[in-house]
Protein backbone atom coordinates (compact mmCIF):
# COMPACT_ATOMS: atom_id res chain seq x y z
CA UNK A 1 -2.41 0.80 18.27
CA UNK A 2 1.25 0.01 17.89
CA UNK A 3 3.26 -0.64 14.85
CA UNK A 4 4.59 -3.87 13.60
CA UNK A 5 9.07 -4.52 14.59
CA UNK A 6 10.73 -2.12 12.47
CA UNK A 7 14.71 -1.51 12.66
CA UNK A 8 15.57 1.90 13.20
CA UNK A 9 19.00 3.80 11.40
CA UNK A 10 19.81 7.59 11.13
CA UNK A 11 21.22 8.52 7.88
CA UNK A 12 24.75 10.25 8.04
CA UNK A 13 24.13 11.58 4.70
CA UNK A 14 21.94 11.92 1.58
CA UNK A 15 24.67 9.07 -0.16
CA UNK A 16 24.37 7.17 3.27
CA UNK A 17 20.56 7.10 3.29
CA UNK A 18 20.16 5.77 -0.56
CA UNK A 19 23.01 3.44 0.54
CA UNK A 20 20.37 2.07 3.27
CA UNK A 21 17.73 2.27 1.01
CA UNK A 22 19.27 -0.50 -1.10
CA UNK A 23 20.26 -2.39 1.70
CA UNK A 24 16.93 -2.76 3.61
CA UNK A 25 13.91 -3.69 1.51
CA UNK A 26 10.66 -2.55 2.47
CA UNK A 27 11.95 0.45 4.70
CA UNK A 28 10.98 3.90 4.41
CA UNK A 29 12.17 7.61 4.76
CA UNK A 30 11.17 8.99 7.64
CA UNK A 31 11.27 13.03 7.48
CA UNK A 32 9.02 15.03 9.92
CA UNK A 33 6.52 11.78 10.43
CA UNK A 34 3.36 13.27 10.69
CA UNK A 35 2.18 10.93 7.68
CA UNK A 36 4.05 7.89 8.49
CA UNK A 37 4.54 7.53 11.83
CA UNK A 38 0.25 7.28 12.02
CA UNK A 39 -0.02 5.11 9.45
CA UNK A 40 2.68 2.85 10.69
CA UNK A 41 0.37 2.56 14.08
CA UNK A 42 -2.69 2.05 12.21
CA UNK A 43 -0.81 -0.81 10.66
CA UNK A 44 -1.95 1.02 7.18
CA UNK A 45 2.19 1.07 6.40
CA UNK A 46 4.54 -1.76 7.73
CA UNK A 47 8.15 -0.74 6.66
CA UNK A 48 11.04 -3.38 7.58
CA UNK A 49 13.16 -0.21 8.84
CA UNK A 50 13.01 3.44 9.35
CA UNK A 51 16.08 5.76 7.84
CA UNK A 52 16.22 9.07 9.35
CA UNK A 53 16.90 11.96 7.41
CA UNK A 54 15.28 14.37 9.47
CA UNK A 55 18.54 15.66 10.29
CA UNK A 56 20.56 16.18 7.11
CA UNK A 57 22.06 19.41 6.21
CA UNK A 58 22.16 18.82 2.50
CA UNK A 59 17.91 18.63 2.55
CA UNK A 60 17.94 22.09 4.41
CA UNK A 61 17.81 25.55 3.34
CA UNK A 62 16.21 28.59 1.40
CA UNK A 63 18.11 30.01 -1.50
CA UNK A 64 17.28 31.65 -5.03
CA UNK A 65 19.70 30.74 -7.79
CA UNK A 66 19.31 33.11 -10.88
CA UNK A 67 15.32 32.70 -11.30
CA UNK A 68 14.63 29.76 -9.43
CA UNK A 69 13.97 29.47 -5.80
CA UNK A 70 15.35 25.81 -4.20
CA UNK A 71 13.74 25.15 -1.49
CA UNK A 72 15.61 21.82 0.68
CA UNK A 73 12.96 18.95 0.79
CA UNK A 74 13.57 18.94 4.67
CA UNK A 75 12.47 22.59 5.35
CA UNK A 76 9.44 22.57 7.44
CA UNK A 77 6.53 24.71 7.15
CA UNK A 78 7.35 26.91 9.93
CA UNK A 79 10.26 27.58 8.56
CA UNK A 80 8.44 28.28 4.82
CA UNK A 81 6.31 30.52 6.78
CA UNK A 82 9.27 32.90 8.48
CA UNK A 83 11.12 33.18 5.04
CA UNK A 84 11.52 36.30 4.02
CA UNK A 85 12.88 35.38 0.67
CA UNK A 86 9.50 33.82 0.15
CA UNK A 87 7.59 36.21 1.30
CA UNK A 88 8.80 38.71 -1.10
CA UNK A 89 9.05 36.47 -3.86
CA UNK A 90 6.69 33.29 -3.61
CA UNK A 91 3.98 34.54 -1.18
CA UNK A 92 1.61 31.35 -1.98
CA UNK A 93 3.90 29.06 -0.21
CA UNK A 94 3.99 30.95 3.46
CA UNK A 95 0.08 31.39 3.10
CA UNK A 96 -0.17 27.92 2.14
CA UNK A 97 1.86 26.37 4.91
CA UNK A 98 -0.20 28.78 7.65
CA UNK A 99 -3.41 26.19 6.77
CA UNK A 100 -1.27 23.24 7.63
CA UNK A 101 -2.37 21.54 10.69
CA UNK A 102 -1.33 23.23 14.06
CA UNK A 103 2.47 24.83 15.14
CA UNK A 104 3.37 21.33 16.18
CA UNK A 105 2.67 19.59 12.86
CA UNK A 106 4.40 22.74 10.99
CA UNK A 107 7.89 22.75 13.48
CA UNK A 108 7.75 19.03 12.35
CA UNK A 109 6.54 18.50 9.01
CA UNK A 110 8.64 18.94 6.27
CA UNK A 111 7.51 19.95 2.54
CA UNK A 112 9.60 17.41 0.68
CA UNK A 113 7.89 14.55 3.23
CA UNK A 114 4.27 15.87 2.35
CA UNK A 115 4.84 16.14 -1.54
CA UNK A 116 6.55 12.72 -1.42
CA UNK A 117 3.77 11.46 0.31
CA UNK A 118 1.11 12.53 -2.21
CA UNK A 119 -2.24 12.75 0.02
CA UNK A 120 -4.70 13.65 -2.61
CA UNK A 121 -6.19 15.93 0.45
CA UNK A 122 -2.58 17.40 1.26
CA UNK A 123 -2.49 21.25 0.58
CA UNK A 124 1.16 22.01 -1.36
CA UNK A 125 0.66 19.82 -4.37
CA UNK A 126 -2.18 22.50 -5.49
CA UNK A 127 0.34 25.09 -5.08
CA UNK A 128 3.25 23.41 -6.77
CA UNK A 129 0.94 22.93 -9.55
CA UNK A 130 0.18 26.30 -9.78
CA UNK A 131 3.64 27.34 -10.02
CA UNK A 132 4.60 24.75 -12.06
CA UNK A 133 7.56 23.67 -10.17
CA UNK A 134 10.25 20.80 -10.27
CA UNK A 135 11.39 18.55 -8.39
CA UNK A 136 15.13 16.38 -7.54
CA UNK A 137 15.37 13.46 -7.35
CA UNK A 138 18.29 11.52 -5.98
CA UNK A 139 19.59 7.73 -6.71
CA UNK A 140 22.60 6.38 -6.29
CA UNK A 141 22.53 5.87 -10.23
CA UNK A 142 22.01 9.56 -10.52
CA UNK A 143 19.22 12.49 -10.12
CA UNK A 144 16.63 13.92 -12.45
CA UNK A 145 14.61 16.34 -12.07
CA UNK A 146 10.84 15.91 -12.70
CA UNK A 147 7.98 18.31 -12.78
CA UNK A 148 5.14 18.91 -10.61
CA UNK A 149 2.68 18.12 -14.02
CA UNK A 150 4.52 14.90 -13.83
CA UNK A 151 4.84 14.05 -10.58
CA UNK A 152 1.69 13.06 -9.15
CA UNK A 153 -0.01 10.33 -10.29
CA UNK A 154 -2.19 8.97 -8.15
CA UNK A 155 -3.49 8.05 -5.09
CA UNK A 156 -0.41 8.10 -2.88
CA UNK A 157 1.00 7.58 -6.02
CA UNK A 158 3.93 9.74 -7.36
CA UNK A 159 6.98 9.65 -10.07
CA UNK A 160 9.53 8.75 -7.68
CA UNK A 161 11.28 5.24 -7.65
CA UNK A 162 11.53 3.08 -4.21
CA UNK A 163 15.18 3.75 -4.46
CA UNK A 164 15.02 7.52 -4.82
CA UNK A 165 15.22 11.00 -2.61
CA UNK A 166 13.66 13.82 -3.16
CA UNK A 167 16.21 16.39 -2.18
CA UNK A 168 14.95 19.54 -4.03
CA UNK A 169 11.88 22.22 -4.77
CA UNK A 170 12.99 24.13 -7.67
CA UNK A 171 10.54 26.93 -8.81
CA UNK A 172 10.55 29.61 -10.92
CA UNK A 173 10.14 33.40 -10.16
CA UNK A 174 7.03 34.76 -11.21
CA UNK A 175 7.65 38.18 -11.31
CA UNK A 176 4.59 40.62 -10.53
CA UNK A 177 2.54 37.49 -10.27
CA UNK A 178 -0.12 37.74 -7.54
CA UNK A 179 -1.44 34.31 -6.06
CA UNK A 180 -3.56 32.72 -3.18
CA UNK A 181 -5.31 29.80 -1.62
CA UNK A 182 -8.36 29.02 -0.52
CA UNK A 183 -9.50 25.86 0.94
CA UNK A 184 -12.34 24.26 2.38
CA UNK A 185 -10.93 22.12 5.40
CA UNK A 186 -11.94 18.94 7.30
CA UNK A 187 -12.87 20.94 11.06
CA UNK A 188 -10.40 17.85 12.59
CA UNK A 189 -8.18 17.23 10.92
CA UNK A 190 -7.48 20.51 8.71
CA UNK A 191 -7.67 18.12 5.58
CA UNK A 192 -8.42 20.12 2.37
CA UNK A 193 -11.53 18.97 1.50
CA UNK A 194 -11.06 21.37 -1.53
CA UNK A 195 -8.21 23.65 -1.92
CA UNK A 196 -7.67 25.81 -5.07
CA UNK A 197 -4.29 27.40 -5.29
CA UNK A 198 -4.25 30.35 -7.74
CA UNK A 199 -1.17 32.38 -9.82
CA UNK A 200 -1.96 34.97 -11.49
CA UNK A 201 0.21 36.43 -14.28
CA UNK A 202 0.39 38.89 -17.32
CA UNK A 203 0.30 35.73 -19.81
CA UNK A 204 -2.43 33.73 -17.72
CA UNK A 205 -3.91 31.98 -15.09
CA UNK A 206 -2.36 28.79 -13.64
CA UNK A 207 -4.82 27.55 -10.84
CA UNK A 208 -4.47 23.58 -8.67
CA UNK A 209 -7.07 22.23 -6.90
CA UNK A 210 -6.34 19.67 -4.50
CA UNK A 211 -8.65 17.41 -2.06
CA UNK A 212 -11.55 17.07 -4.48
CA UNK A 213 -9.78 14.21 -6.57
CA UNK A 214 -7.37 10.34 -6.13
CA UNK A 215 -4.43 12.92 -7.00
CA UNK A 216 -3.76 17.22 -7.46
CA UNK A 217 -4.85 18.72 -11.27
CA UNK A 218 -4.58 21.76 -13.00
CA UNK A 219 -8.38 23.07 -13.40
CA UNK A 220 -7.15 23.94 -17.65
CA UNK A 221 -10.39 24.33 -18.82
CA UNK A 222 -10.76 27.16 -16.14
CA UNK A 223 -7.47 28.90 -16.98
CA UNK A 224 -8.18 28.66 -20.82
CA UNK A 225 -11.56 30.23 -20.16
CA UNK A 226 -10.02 33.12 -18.23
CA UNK A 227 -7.85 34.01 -20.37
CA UNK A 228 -6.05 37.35 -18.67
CA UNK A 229 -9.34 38.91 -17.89
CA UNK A 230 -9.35 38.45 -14.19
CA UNK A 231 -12.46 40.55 -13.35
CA UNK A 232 -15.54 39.40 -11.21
CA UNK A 233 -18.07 39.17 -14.02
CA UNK A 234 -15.22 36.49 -16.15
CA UNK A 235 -14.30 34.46 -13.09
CA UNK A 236 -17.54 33.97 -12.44
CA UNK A 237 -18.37 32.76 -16.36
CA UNK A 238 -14.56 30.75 -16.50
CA UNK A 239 -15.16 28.82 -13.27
CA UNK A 240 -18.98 27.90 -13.90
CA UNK A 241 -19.23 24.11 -13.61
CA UNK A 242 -15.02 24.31 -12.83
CA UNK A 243 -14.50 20.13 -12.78
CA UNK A 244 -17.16 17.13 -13.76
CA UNK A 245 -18.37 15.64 -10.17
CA UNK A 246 -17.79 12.07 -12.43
CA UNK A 247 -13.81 12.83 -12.03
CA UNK A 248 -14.06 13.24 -7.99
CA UNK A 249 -14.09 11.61 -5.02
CA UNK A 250 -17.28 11.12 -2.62
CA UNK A 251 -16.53 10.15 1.08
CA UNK A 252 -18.80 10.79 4.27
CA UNK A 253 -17.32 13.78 4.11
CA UNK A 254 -18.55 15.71 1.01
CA UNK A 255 -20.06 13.67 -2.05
CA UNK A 256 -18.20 14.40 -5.55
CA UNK A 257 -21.01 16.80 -6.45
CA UNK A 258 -20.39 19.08 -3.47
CA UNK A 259 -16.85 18.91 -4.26
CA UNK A 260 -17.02 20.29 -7.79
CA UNK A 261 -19.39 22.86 -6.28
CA UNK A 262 -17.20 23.66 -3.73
CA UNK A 263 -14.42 23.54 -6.20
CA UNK A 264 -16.01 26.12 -8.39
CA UNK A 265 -16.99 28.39 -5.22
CA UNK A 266 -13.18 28.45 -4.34
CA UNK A 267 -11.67 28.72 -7.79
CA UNK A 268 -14.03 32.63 -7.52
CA UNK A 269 -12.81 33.09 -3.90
CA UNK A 270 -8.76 33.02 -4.89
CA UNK A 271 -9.32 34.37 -8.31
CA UNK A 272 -10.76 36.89 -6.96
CA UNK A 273 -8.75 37.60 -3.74
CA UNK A 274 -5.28 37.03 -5.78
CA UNK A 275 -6.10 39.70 -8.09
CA UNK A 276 -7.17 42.07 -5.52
């Protein structure tokens, strides 16, 4: 199918695409458009204009200030995955942008464009959970920064305002923290069906699970019950029944009640594979 008449503009700048933003009601972002650009055709989205800010220095870029990583909201995955700065000292991310989609999707699609876009089936907002990240956000009033706890709300739902940018990741280093994902994925479209991101630290266990619900969670009950004891026999007890099938979805894909099994099979899988 093809898209409704949409104007088209590039942004020149961060300040020039809010500035656009104002000026055009009903348009949208348009980052790495791998969630857009297929709704748009679908006729599922119908934006008045498209602002470009695929190309904006300010949304690039890799960088740890003091103990925070900032990761640009433009960064793709590929380029997540061939940090080194990562790899040494946020591991999860890399691993987690190696299950997105296929090399064209991850030269393409950008992190700040999938968080923004809040698919409850998307794999990073398990992660950001996990590591309890931050996130800028850009107005021409101002920024704040909001946290991932905070930020997703719903189903495509999210914290930020129609007339804001997400510009940056901010996330803390966990030092000697060990973490992984594991997700069970849609064979098509590599869709987390479920997807449990897991960090493991000396004061506890922060673990998201993503695909299973209308938005990302923290499984709490699971971390509270596992304590720091990280060993087979205590995953196994922490993650029993890990979520109640009442709070998932059910699609023709999985029904709620495989979810929460599956969620509870995964939750073992990177418990047990992060602490290895």
């Amino acid at each position: 199918m093809y898209p409704t008449p949409f104007d088209y503009y590039r942004a020149s700048s961060v300040h020039n695409a809010l500035e656009l933003l104002l000026a055009h009601e009903g348009s949208k972002l348009l980052s790495g458009g791998h969630s857009l650009v297929p709704a748009m055709k679908l006729r599922l989205a119908s934006p008045s204009a498209l602002i470009d800010i695929s190309q904006l220095p300010e949304l690039q870029g890799i960088r740890q200030d003091g103990e925070t990583l900032i990761i640009g909201a433009g960064v793709t995955y590929a380029q997540i995955i061939q940090s080194e700065l990562l790899a040494q000292h946020c591991p999860l991310l890399p691993e987690v942008a190696a299950w997105v989609g296929d090399p064209m999707v991850r030269n393409c699609g950008t992190l700040g464009g999938s968080l923004a876009h809040a698919d409850p089936s998307a794999d990073y907002p398990a992660s950001m959970l996990a590591l309890e990240a931050s996130f800028k956000l850009v107005s021409t009033s101002g920024e704040r920064v909001v946290a991932a706890a905070d930020f997703f709300q719903g189903l495509f739902e999210t914290a930020k305002r129609d007339d804001e940018l997400l510009t940056e990741i901010h996330i803390p280093l966990l030092h000697g923290a060990k973490m992984a994902y594991e997700k069970f994925k849609h064979p098509a479209s590599h869709y987390a069906i479920v997807g449990v991101a897991v960090v493991l630290t000396e004061s506890g266990a922060r673990i998201g699970l993503t695909g299973a619900g209308p938005r990302a969670t923290r499984l709490s009950k699971v971390e509270a019950a596992l304590g720091t004891d990280y060993s087979e026999r205590n995953a196994e007890r922490a993650t029993e029944d890990a979520v109640d099938a009442g709070e998932l979805l059910g699609d023709r894909f999985a029904s709620a009640e495989y979810r929460a099994h599956l969620a509870t099979v995964y939750a073992r899988r990177a418990i047990a594979r992060a602490s290895a």
